[in-house]
PDB file of N, CA and C in Angstrom:
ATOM      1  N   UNK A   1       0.832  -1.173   0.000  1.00  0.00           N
ATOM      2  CA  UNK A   1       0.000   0.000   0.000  1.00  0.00           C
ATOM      3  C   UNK A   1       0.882   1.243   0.000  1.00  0.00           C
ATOM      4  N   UNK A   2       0.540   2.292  -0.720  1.00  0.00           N
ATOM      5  CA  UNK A   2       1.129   3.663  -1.080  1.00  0.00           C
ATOM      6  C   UNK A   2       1.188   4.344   0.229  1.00  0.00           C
ATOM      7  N   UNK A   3       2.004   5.155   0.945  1.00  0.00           N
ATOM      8  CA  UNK A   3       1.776   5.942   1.728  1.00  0.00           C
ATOM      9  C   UNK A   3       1.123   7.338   1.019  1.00  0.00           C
ATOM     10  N   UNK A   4       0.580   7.745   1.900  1.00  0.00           N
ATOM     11  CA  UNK A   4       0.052   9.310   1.219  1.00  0.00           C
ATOM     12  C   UNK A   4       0.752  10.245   2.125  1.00  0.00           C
ATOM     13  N   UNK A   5       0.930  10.992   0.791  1.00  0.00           N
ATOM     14  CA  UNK A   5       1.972  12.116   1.393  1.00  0.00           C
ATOM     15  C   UNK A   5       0.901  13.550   1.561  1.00  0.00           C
ATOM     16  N   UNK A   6       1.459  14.231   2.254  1.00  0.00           N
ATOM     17  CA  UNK A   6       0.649  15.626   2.991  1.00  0.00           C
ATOM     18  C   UNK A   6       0.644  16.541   1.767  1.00  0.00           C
ATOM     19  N   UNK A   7       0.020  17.607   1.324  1.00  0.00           N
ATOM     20  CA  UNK A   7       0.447  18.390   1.049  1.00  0.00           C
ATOM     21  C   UNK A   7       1.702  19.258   1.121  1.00  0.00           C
ATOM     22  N   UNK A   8       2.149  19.152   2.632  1.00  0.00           N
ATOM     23  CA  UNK A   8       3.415  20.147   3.022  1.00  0.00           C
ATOM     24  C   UNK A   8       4.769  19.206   2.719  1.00  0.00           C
ATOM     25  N   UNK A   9       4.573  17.355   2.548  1.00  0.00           N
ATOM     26  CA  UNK A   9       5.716  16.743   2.257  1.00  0.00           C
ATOM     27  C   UNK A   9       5.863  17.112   0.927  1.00  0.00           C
ATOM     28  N   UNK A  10       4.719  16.970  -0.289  1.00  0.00           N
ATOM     29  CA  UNK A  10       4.976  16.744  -1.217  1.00  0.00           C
ATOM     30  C   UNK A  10       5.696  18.166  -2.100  1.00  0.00           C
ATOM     31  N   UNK A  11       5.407  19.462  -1.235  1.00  0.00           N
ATOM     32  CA  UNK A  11       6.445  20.667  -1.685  1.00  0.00           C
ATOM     33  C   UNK A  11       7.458  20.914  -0.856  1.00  0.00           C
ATOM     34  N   UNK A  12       7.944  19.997   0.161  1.00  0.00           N
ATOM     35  CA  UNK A  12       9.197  20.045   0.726  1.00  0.00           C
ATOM     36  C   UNK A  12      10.023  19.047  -0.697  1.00  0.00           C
ATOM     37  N   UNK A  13       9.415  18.211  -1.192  1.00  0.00           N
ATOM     38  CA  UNK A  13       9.901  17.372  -2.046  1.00  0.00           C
ATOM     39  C   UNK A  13      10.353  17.825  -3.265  1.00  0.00           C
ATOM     40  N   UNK A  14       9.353  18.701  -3.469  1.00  0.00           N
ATOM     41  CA  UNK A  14       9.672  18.955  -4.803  1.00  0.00           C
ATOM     42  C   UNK A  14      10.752  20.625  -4.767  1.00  0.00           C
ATOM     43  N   UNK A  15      11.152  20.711  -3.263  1.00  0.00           N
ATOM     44  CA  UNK A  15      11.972  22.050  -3.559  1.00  0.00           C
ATOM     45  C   UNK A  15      13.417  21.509  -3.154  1.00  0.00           C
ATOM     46  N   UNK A  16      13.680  20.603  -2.800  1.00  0.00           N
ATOM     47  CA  UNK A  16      14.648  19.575  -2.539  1.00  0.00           C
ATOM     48  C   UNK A  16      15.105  18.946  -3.978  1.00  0.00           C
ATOM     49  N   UNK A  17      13.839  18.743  -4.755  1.00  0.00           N
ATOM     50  CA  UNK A  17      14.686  18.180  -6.350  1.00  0.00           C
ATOM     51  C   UNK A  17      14.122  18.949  -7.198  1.00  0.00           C
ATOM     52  N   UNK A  18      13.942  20.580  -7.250  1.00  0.00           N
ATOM     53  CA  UNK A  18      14.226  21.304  -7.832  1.00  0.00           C
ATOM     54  C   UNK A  18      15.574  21.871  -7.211  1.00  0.00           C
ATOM     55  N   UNK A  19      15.967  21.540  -6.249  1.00  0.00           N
ATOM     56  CA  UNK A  19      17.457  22.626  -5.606  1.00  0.00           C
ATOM     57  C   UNK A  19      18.450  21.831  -6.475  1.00  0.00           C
ATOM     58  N   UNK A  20      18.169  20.620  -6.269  1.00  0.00           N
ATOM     59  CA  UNK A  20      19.669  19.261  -7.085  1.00  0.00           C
ATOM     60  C   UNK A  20      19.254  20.031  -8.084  1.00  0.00           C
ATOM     61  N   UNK A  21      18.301  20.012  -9.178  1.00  0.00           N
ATOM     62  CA  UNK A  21      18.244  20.301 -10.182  1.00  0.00           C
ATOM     63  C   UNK A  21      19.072  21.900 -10.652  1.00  0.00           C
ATOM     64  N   UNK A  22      18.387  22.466  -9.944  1.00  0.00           N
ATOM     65  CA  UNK A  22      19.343  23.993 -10.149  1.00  0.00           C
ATOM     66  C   UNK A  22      20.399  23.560  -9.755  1.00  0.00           C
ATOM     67  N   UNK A  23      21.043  23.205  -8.800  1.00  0.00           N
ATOM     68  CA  UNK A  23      22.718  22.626  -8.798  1.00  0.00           C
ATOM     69  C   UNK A  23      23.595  22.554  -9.548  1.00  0.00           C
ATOM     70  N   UNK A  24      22.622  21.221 -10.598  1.00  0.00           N
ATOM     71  CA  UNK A  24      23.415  20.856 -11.352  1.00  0.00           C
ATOM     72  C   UNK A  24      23.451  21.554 -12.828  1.00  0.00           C
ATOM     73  N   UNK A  25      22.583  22.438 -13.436  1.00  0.00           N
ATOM     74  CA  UNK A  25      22.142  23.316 -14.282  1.00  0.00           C
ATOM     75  C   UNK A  25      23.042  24.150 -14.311  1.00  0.00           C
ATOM     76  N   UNK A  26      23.458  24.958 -13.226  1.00  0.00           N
ATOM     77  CA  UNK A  26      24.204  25.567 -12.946  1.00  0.00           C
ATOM     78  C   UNK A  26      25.849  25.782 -12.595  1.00  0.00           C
ATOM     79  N   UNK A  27      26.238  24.286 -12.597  1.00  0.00           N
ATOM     80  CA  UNK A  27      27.600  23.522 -12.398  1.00  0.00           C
ATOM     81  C   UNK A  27      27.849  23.428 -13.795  1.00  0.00           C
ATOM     82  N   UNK A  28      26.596  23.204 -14.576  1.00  0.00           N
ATOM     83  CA  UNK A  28      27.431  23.231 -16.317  1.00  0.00           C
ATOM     84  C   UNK A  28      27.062  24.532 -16.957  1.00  0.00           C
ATOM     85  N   UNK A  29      26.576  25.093 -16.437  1.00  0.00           N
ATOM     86  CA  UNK A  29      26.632  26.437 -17.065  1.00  0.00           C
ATOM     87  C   UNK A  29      25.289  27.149 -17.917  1.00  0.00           C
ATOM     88  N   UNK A  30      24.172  26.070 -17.915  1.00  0.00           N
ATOM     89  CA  UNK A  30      22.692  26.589 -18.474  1.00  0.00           C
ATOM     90  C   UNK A  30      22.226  27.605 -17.982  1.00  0.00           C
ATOM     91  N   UNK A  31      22.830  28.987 -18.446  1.00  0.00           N
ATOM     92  CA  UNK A  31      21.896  29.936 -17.611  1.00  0.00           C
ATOM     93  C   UNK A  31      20.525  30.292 -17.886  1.00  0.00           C
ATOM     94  N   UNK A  32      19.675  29.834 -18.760  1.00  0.00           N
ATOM     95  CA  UNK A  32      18.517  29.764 -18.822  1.00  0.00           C
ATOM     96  C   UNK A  32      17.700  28.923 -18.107  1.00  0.00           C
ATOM     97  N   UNK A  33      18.205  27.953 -17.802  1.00  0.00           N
ATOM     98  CA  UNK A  33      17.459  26.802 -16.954  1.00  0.00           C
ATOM     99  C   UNK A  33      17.335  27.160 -15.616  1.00  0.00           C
ATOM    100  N   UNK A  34      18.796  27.747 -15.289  1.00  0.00           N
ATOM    101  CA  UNK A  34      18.723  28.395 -14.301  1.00  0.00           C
ATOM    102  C   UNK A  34      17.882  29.323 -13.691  1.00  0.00           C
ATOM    103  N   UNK A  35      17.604  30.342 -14.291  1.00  0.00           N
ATOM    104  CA  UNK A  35      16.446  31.050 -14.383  1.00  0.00           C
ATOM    105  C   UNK A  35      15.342  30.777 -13.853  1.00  0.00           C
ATOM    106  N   UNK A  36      14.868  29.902 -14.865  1.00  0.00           N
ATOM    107  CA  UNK A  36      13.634  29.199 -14.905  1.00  0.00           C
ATOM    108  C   UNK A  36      13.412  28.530 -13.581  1.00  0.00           C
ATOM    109  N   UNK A  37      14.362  27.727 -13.063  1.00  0.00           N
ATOM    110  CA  UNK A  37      14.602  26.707 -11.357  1.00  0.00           C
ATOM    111  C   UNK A  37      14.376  27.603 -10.890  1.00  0.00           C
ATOM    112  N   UNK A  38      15.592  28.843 -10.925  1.00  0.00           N
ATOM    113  CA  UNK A  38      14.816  30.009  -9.640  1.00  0.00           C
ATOM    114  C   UNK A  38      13.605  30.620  -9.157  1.00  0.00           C
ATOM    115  N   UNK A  39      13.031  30.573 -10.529  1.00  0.00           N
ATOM    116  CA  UNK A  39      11.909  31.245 -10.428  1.00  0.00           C
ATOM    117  C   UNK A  39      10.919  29.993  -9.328  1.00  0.00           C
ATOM    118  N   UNK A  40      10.893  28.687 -10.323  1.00  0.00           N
ATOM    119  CA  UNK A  40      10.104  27.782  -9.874  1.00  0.00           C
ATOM    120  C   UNK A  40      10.609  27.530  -8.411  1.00  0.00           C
ATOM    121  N   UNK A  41      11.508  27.693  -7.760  1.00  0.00           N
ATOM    122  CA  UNK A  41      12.091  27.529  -6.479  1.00  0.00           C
ATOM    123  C   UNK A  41      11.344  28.582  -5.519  1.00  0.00           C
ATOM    124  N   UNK A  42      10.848  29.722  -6.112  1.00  0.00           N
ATOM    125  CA  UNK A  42      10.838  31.130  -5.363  1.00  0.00           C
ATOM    126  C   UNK A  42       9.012  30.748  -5.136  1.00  0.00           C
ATOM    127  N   UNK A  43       8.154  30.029  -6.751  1.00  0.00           N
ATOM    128  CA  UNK A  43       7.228  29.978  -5.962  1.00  0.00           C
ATOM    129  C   UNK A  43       6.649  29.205  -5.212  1.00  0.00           C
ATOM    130  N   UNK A  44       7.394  27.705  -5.056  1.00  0.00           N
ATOM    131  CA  UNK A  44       7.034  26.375  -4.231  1.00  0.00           C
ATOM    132  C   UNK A  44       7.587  27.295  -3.370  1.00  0.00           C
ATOM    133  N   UNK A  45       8.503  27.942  -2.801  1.00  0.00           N
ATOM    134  CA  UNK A  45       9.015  28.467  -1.401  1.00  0.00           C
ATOM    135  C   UNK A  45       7.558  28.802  -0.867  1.00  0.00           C
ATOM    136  N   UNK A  46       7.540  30.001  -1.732  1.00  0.00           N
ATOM    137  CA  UNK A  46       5.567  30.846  -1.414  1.00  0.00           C
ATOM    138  C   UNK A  46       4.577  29.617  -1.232  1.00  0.00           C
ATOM    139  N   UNK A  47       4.620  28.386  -2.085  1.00  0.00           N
ATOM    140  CA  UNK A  47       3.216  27.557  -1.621  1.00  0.00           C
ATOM    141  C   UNK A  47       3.322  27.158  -0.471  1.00  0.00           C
ATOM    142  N   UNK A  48       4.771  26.688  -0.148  1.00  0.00           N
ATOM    143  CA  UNK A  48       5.155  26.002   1.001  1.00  0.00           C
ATOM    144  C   UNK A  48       4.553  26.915   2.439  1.00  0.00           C
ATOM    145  N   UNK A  49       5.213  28.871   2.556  1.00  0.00           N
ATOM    146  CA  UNK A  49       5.023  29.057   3.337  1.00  0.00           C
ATOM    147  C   UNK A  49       3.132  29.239   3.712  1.00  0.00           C
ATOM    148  N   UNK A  50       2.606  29.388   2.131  1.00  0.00           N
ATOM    149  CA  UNK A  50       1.211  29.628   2.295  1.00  0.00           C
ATOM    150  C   UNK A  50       0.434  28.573   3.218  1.00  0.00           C
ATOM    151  N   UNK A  51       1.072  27.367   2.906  1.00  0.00           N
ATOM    152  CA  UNK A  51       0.410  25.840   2.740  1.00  0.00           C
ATOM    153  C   UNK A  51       0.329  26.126   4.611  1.00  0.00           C
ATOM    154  N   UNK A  52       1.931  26.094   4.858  1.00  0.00           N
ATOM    155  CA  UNK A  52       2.292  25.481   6.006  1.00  0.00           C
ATOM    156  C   UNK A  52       1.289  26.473   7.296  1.00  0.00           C
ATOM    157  N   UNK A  53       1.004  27.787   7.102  1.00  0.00           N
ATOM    158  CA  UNK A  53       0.480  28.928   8.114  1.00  0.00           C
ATOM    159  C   UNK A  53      -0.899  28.538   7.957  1.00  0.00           C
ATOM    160  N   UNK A  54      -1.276  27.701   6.448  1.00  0.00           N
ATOM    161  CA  UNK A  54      -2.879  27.151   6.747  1.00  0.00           C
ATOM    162  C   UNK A  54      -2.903  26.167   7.788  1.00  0.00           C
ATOM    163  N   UNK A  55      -1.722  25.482   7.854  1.00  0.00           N
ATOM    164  CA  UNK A  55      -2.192  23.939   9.347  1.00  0.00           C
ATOM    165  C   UNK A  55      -1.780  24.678  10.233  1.00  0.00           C
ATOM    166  N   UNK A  56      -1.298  26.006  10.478  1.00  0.00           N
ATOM    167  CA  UNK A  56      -0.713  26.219  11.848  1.00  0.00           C
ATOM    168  C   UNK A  56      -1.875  26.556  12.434  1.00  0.00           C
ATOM    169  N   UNK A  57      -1.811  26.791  14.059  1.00  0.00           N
ATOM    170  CA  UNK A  57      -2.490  27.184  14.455  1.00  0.00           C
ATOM    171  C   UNK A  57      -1.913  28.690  14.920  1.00  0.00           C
ATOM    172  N   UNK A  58      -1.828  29.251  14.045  1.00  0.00           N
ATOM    173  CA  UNK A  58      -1.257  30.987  14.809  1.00  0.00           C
ATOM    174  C   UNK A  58      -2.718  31.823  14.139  1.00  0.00           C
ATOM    175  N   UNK A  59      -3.027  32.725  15.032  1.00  0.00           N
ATOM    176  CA  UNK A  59      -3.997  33.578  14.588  1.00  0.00           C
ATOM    177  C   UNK A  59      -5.190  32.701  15.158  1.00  0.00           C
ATOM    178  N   UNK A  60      -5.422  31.792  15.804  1.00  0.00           N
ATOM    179  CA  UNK A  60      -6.702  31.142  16.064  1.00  0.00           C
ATOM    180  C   UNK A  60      -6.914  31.262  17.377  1.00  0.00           C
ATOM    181  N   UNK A  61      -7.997  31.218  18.111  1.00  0.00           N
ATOM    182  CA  UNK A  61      -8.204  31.386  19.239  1.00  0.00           C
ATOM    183  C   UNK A  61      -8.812  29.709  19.673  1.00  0.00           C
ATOM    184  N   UNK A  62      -8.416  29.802  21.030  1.00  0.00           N
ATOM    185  CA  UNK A  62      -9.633  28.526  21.543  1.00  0.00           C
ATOM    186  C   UNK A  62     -11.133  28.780  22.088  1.00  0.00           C
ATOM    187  N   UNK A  63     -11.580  30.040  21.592  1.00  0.00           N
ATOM    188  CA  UNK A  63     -13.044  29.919  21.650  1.00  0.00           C
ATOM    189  C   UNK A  63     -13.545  30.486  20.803  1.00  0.00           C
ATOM    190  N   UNK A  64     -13.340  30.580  19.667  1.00  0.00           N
ATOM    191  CA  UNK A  64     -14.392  29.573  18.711  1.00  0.00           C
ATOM    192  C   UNK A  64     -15.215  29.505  18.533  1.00  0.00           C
TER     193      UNK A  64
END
């Protein structure tokens, strides 16, 4: 059986192998690709922090 992954694993995941990816893009010298990773890096960062302040509990009260 599959584990199911969270929302918040599955863009920790994917900014972890977009980072290798820019790494290595960038070790040979694609500066267009590069680009492009950054950008895509900058907005999984933003989903991530959006995602993660939706499960928090900051800003909530206990009465409700």
């Amino acid at each position: 059986m599959r584990a199911v992954k969270t929302p918040i694993e599955r863009l920790e995941f994917g900014l972890r192998w977009e980072a290798y990816r820019l790494a290595y893009f960038s070790s040979i010298g694609h500066s267009t690709e590069v680009a492009a990773l950054t950008a895509k890096l900058q907005k999984l960062e933003e989903d991530l922090r959006r995602e993660s302040y939706q499960f928090s509990d900051v800003g909530q009260s206990a009465f409700q």
